[in-house]
PDB file of N, CA and C in Angstrom:
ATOM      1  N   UNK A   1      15.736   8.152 -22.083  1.00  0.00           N
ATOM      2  CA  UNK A   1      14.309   8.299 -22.176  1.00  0.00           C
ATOM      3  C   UNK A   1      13.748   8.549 -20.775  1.00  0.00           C
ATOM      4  N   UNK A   2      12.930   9.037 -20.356  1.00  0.00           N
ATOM      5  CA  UNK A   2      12.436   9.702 -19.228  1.00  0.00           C
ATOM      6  C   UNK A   2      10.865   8.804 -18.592  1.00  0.00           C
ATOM      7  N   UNK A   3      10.998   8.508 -17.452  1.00  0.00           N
ATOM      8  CA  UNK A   3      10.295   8.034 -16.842  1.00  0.00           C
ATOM      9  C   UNK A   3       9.391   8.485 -16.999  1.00  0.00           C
ATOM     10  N   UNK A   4       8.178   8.249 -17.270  1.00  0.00           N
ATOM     11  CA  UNK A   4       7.094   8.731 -17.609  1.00  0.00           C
ATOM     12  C   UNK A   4       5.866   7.970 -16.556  1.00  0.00           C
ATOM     13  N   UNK A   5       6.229   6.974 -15.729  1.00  0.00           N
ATOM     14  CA  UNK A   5       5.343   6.543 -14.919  1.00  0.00           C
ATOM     15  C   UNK A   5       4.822   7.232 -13.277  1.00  0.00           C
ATOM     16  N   UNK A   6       3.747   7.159 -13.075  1.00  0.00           N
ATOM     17  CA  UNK A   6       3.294   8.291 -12.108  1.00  0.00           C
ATOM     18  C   UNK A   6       4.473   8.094 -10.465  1.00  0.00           C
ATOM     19  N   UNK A   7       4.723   8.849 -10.316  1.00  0.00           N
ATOM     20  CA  UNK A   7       5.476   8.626  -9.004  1.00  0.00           C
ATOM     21  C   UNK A   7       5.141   7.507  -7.928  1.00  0.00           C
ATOM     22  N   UNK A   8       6.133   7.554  -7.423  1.00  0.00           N
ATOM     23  CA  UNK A   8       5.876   6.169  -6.215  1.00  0.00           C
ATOM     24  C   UNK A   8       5.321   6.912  -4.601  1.00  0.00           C
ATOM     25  N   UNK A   9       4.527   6.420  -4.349  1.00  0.00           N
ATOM     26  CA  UNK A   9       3.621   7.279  -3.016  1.00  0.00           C
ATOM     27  C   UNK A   9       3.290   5.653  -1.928  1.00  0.00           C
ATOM     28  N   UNK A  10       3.167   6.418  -0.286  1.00  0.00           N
ATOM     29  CA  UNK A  10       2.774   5.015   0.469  1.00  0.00           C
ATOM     30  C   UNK A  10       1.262   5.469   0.423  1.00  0.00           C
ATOM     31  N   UNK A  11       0.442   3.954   0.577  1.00  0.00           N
ATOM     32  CA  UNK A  11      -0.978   3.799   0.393  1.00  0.00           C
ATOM     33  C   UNK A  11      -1.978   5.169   0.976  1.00  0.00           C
ATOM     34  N   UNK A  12      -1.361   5.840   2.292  1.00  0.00           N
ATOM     35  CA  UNK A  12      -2.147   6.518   2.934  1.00  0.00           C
ATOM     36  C   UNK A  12      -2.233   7.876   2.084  1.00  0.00           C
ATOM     37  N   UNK A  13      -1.406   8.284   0.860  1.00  0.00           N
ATOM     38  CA  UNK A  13      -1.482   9.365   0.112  1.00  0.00           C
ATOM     39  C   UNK A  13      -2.434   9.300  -0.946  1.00  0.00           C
ATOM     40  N   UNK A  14      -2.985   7.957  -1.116  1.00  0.00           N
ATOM     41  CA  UNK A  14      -4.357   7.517  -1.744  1.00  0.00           C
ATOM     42  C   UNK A  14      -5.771   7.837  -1.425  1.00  0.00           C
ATOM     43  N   UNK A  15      -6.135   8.923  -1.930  1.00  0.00           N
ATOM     44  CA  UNK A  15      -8.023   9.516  -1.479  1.00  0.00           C
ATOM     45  C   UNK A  15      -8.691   8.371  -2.010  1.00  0.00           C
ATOM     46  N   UNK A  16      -9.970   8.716  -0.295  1.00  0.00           N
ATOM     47  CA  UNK A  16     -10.957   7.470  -1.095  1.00  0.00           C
ATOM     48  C   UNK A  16     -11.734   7.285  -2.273  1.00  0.00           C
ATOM     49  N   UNK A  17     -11.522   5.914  -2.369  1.00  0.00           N
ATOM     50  CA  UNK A  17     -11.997   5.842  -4.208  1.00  0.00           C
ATOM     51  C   UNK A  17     -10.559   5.263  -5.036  1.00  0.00           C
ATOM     52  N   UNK A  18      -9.996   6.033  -4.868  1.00  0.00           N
ATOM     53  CA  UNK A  18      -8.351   5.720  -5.868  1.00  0.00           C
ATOM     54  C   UNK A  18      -8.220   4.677  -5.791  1.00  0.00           C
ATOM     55  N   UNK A  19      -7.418   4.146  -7.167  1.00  0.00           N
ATOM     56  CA  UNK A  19      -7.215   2.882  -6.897  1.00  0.00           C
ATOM     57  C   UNK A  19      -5.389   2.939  -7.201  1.00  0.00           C
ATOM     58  N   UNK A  20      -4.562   2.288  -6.615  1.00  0.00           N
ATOM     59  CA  UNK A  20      -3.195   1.729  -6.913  1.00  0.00           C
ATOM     60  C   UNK A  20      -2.277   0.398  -6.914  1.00  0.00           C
ATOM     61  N   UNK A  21      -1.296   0.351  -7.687  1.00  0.00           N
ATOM     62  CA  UNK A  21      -0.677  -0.788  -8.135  1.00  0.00           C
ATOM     63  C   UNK A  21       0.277  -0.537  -7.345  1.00  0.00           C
ATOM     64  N   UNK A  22       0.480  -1.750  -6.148  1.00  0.00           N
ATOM     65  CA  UNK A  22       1.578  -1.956  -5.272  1.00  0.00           C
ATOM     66  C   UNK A  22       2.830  -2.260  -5.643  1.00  0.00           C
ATOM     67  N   UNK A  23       3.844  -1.387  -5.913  1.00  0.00           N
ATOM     68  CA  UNK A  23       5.355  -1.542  -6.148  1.00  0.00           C
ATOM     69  C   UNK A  23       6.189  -2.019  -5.474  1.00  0.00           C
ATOM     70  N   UNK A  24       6.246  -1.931  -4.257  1.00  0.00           N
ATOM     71  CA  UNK A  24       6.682  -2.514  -2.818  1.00  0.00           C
ATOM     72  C   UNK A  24       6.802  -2.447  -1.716  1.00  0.00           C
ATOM     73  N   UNK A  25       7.158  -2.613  -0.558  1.00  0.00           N
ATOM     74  CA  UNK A  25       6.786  -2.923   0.818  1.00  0.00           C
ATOM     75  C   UNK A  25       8.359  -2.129   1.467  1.00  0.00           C
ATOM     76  N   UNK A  26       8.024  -1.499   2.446  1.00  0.00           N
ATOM     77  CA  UNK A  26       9.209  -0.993   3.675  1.00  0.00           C
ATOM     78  C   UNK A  26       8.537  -1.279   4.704  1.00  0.00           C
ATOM     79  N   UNK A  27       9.760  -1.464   5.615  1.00  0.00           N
ATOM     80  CA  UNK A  27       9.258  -1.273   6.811  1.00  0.00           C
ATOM     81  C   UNK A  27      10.511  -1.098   7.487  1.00  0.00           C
ATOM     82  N   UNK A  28      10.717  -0.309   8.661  1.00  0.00           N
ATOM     83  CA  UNK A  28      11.593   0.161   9.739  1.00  0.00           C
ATOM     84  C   UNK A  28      12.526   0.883   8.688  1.00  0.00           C
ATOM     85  N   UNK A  29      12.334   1.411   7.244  1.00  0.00           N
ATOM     86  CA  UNK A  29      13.389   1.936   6.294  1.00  0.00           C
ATOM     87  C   UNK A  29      13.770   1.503   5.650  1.00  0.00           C
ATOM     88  N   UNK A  30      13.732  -0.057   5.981  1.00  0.00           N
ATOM     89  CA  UNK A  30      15.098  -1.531   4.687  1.00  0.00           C
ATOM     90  C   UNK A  30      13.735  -1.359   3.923  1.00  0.00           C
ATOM     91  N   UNK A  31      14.014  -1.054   2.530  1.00  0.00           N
ATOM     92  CA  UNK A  31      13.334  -1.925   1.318  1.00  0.00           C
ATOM     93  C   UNK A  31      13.405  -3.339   1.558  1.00  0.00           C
ATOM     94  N   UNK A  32      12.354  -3.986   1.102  1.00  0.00           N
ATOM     95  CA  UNK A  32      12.008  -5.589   1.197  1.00  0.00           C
ATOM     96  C   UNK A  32      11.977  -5.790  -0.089  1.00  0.00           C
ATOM     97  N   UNK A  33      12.758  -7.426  -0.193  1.00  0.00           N
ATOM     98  CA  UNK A  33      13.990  -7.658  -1.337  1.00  0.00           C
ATOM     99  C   UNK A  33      15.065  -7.804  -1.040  1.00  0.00           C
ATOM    100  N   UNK A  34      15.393  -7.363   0.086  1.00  0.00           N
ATOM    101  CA  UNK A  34      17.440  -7.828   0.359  1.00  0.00           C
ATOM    102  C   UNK A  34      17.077  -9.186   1.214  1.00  0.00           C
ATOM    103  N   UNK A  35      18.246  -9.231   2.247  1.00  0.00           N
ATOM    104  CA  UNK A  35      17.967 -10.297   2.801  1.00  0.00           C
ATOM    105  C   UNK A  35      17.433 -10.105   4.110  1.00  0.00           C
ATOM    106  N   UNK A  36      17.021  -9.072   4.954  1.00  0.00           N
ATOM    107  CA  UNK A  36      16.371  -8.342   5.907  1.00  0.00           C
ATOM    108  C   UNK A  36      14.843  -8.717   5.751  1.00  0.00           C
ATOM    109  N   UNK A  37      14.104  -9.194   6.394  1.00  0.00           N
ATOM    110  CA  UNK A  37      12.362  -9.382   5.818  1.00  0.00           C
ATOM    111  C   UNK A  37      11.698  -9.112   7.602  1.00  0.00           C
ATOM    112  N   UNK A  38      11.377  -7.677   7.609  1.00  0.00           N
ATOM    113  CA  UNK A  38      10.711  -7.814   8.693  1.00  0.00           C
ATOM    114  C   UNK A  38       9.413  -8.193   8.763  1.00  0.00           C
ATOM    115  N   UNK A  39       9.070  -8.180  10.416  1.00  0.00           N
ATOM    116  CA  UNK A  39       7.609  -8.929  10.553  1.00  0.00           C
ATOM    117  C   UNK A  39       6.930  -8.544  10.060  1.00  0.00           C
ATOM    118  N   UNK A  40       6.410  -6.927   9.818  1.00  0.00           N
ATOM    119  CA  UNK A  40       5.102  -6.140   9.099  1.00  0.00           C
ATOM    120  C   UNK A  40       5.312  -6.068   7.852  1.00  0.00           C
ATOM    121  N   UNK A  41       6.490  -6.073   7.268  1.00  0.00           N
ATOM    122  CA  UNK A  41       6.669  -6.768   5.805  1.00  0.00           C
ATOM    123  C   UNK A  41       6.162  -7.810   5.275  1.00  0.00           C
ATOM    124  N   UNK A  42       6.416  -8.856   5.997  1.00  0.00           N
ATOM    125  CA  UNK A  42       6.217 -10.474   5.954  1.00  0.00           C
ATOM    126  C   UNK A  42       4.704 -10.676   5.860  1.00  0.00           C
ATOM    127  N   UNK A  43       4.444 -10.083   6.461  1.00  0.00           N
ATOM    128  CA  UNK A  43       3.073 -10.273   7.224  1.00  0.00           C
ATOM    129  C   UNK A  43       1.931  -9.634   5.708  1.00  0.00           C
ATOM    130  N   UNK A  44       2.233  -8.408   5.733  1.00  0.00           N
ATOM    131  CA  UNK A  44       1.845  -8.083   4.607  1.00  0.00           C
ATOM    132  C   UNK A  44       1.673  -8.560   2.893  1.00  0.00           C
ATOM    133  N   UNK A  45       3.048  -9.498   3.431  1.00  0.00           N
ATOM    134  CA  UNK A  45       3.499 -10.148   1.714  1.00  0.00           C
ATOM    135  C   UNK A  45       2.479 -11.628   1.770  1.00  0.00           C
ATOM    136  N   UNK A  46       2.071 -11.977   2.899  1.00  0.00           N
ATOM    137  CA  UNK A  46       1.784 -12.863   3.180  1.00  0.00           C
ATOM    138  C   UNK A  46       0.407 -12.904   2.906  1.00  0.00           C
ATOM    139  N   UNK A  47      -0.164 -11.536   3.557  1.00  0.00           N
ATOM    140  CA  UNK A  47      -1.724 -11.262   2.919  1.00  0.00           C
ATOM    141  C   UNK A  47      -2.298 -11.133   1.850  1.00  0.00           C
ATOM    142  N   UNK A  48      -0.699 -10.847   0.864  1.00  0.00           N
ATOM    143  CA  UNK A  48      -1.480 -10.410  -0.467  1.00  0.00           C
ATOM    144  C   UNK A  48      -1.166  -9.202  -0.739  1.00  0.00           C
ATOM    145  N   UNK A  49      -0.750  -8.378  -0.276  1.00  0.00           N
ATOM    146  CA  UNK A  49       0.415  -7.013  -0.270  1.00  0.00           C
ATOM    147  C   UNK A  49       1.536  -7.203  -1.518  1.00  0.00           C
ATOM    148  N   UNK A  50       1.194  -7.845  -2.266  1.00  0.00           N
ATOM    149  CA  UNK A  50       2.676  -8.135  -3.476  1.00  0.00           C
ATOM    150  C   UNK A  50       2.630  -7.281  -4.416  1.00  0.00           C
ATOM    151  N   UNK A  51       3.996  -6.932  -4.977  1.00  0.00           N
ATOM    152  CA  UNK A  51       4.382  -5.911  -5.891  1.00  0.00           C
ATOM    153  C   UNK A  51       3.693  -6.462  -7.399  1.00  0.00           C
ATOM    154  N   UNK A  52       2.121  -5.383  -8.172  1.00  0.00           N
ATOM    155  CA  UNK A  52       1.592  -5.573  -8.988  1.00  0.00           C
ATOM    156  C   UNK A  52       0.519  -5.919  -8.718  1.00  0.00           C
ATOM    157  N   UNK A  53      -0.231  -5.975  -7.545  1.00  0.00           N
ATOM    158  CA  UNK A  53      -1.688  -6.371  -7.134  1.00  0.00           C
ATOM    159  C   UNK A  53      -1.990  -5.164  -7.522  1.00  0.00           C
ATOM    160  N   UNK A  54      -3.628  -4.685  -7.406  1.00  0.00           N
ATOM    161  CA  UNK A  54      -4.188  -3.457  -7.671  1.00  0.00           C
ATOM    162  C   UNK A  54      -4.946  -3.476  -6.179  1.00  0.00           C
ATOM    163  N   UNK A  55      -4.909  -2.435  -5.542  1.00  0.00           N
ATOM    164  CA  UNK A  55      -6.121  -2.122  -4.771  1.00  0.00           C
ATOM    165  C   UNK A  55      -6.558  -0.841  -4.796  1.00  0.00           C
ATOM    166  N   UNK A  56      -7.742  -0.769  -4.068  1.00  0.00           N
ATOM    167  CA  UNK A  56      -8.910   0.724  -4.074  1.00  0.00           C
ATOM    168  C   UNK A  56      -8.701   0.948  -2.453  1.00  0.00           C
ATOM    169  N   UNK A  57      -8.309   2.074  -2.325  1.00  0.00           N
ATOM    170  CA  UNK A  57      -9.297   2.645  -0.590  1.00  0.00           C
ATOM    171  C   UNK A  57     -10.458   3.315  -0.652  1.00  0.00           C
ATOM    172  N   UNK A  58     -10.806   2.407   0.438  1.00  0.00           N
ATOM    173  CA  UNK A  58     -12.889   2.078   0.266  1.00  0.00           C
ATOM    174  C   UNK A  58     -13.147   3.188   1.382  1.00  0.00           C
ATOM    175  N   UNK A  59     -12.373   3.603   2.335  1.00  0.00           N
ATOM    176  CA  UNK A  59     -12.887   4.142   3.383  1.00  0.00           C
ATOM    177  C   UNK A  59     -11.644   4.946   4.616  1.00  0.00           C
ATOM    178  N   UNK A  60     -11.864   5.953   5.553  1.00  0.00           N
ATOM    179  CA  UNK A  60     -11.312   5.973   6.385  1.00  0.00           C
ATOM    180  C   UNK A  60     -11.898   6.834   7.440  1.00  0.00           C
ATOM    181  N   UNK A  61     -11.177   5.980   8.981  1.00  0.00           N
ATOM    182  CA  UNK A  61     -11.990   6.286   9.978  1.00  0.00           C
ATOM    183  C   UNK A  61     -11.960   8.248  10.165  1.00  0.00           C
ATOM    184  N   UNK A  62     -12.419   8.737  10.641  1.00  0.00           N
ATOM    185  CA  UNK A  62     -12.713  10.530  10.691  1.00  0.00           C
ATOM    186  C   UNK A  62     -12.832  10.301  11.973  1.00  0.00           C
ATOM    187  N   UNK A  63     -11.679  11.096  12.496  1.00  0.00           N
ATOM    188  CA  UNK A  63     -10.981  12.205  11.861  1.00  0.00           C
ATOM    189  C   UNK A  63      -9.193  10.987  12.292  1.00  0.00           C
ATOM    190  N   UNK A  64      -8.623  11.241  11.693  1.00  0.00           N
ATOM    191  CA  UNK A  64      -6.815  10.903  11.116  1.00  0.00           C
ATOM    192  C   UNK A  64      -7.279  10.179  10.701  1.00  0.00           C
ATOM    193  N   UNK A  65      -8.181   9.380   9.717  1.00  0.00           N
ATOM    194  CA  UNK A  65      -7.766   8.423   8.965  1.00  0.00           C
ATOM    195  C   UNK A  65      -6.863   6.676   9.464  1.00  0.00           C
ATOM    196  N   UNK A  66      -7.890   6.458  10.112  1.00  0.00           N
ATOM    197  CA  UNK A  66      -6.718   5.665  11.485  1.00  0.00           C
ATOM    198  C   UNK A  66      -7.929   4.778  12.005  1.00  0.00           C
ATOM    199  N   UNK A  67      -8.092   3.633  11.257  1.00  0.00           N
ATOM    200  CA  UNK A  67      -7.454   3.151  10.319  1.00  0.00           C
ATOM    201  C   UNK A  67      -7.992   3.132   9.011  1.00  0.00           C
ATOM    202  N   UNK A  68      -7.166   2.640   7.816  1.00  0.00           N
ATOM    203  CA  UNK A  68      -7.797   3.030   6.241  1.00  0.00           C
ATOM    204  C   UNK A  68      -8.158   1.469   5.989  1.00  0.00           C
ATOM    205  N   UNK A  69      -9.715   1.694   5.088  1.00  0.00           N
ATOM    206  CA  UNK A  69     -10.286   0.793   4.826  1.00  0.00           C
ATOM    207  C   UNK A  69      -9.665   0.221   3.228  1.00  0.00           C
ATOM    208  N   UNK A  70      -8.918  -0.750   2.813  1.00  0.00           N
ATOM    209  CA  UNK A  70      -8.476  -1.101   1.272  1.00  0.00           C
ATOM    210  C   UNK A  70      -9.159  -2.535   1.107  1.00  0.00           C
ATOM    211  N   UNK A  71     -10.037  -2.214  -0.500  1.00  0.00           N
ATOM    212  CA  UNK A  71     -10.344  -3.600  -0.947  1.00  0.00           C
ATOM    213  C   UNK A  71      -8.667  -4.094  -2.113  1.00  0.00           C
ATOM    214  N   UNK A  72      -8.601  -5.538  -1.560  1.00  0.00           N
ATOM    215  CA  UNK A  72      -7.631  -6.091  -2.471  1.00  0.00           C
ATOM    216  C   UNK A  72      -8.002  -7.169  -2.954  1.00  0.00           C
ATOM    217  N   UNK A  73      -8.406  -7.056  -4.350  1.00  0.00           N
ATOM    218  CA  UNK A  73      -8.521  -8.524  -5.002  1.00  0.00           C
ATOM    219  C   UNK A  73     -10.440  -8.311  -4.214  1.00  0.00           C
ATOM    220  N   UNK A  74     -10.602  -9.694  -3.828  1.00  0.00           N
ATOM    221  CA  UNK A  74     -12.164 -10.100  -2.973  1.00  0.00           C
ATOM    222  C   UNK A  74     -12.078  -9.684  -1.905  1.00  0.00           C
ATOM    223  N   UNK A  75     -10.624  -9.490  -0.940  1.00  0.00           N
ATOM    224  CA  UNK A  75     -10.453  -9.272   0.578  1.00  0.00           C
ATOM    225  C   UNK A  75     -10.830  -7.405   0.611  1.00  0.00           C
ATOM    226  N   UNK A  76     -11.253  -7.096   1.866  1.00  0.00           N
ATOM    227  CA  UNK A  76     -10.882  -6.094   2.714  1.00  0.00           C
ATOM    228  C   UNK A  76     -10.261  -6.109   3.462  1.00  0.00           C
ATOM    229  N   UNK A  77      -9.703  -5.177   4.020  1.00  0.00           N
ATOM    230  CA  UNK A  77      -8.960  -5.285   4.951  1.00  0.00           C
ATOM    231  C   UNK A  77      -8.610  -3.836   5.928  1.00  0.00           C
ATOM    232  N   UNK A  78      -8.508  -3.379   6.950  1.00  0.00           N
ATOM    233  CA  UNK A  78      -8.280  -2.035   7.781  1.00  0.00           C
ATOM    234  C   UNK A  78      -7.362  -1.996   8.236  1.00  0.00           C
ATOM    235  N   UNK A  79      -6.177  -1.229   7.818  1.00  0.00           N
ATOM    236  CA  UNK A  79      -4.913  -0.866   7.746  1.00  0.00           C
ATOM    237  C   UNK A  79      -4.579  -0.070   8.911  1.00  0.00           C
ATOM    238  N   UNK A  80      -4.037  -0.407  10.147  1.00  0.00           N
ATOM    239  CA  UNK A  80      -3.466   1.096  10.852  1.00  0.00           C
ATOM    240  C   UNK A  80      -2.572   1.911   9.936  1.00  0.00           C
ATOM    241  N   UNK A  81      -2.315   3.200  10.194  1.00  0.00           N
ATOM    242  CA  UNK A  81      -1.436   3.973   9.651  1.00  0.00           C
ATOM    243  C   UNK A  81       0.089   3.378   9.229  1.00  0.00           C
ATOM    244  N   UNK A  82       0.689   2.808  10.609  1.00  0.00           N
ATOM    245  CA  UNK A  82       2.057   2.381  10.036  1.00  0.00           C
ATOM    246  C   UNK A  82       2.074   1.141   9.165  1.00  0.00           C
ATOM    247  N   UNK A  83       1.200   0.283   9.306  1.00  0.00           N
ATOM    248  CA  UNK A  83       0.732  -0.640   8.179  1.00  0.00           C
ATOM    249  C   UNK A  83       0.620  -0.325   6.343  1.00  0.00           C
ATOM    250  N   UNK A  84      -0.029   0.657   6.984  1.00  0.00           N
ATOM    251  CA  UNK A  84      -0.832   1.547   5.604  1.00  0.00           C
ATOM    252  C   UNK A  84       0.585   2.256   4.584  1.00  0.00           C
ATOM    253  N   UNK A  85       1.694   3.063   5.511  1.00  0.00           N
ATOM    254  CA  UNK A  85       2.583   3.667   5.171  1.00  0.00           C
ATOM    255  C   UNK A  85       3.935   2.341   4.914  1.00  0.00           C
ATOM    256  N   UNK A  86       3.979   1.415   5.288  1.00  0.00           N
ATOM    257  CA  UNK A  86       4.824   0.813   4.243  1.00  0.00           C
ATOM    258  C   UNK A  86       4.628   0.170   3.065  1.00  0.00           C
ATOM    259  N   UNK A  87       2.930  -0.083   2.334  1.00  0.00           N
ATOM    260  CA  UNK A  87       3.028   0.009   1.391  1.00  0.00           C
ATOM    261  C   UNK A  87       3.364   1.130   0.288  1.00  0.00           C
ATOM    262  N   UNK A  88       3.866   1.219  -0.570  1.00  0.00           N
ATOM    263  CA  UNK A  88       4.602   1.863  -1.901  1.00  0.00           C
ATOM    264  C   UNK A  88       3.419   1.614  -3.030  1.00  0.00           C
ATOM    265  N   UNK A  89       2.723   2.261  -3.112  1.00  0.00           N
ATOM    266  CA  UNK A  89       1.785   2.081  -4.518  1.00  0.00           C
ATOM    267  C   UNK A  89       2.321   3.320  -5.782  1.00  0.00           C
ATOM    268  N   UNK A  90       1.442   3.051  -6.937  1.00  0.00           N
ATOM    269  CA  UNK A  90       1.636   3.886  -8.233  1.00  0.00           C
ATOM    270  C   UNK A  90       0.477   4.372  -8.126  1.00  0.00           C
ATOM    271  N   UNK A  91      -0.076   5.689  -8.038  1.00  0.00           N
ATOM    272  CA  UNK A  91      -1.977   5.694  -8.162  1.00  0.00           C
ATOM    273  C   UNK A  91      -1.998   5.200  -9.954  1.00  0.00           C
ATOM    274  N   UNK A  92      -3.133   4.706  -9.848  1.00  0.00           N
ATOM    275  CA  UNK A  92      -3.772   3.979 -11.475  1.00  0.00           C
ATOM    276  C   UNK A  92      -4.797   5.576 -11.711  1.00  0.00           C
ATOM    277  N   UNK A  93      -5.037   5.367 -12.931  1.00  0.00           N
ATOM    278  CA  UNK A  93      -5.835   6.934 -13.827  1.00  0.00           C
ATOM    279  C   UNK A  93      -6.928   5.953 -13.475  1.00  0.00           C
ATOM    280  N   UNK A  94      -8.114   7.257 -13.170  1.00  0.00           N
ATOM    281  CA  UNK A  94      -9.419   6.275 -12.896  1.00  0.00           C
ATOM    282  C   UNK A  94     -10.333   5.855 -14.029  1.00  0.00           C
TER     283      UNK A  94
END
């Protein structure tokens, strides 16, 4: 049977407005889940970055996008780019 769920993309491929369901976290390349847990991983999992939250990007600075504004849950929060790019989201249909 064929996957039918929308592809896996990092947060910064999200236009503002979109909203997505966080699948999971990289950082330096290791998927997080083995026994490797780096700091900007950690850090992230720690904020509330967990696989199945929903968030929206509310905003980004002009011009690169640097840094992206995401509401999660009640929090905001402003993402630098490499921050931004190890989350793994699903975009959600609006």
């Amino acid at each position: 049977m064929p996957d039918t769920r929308p592809p896996e993309l990092s947060l910064p491929e999200l236009a503002t407005g979109e909203a997505g369901e966080i699948v999971g976290l990289r950082d330096a390349g290791l998927e997080i889940g083995g026994e490797l847990h780096a700091t900007l991983a950690q850090r992230l999992l720690e904020l509330g970055f967990v696989p199945g939250e929903k968030l929206t990007v509310i905003g980004r600075i002009w011009p690169g996008g640097d840094p992206l504004a995401v509401q999660l849950g009640r929090s905001r929060f402003a993402l630098r780019r490499r921050e931004a790019e190890a989350i793994r989201v699903r975009r959600l249909a609006p």
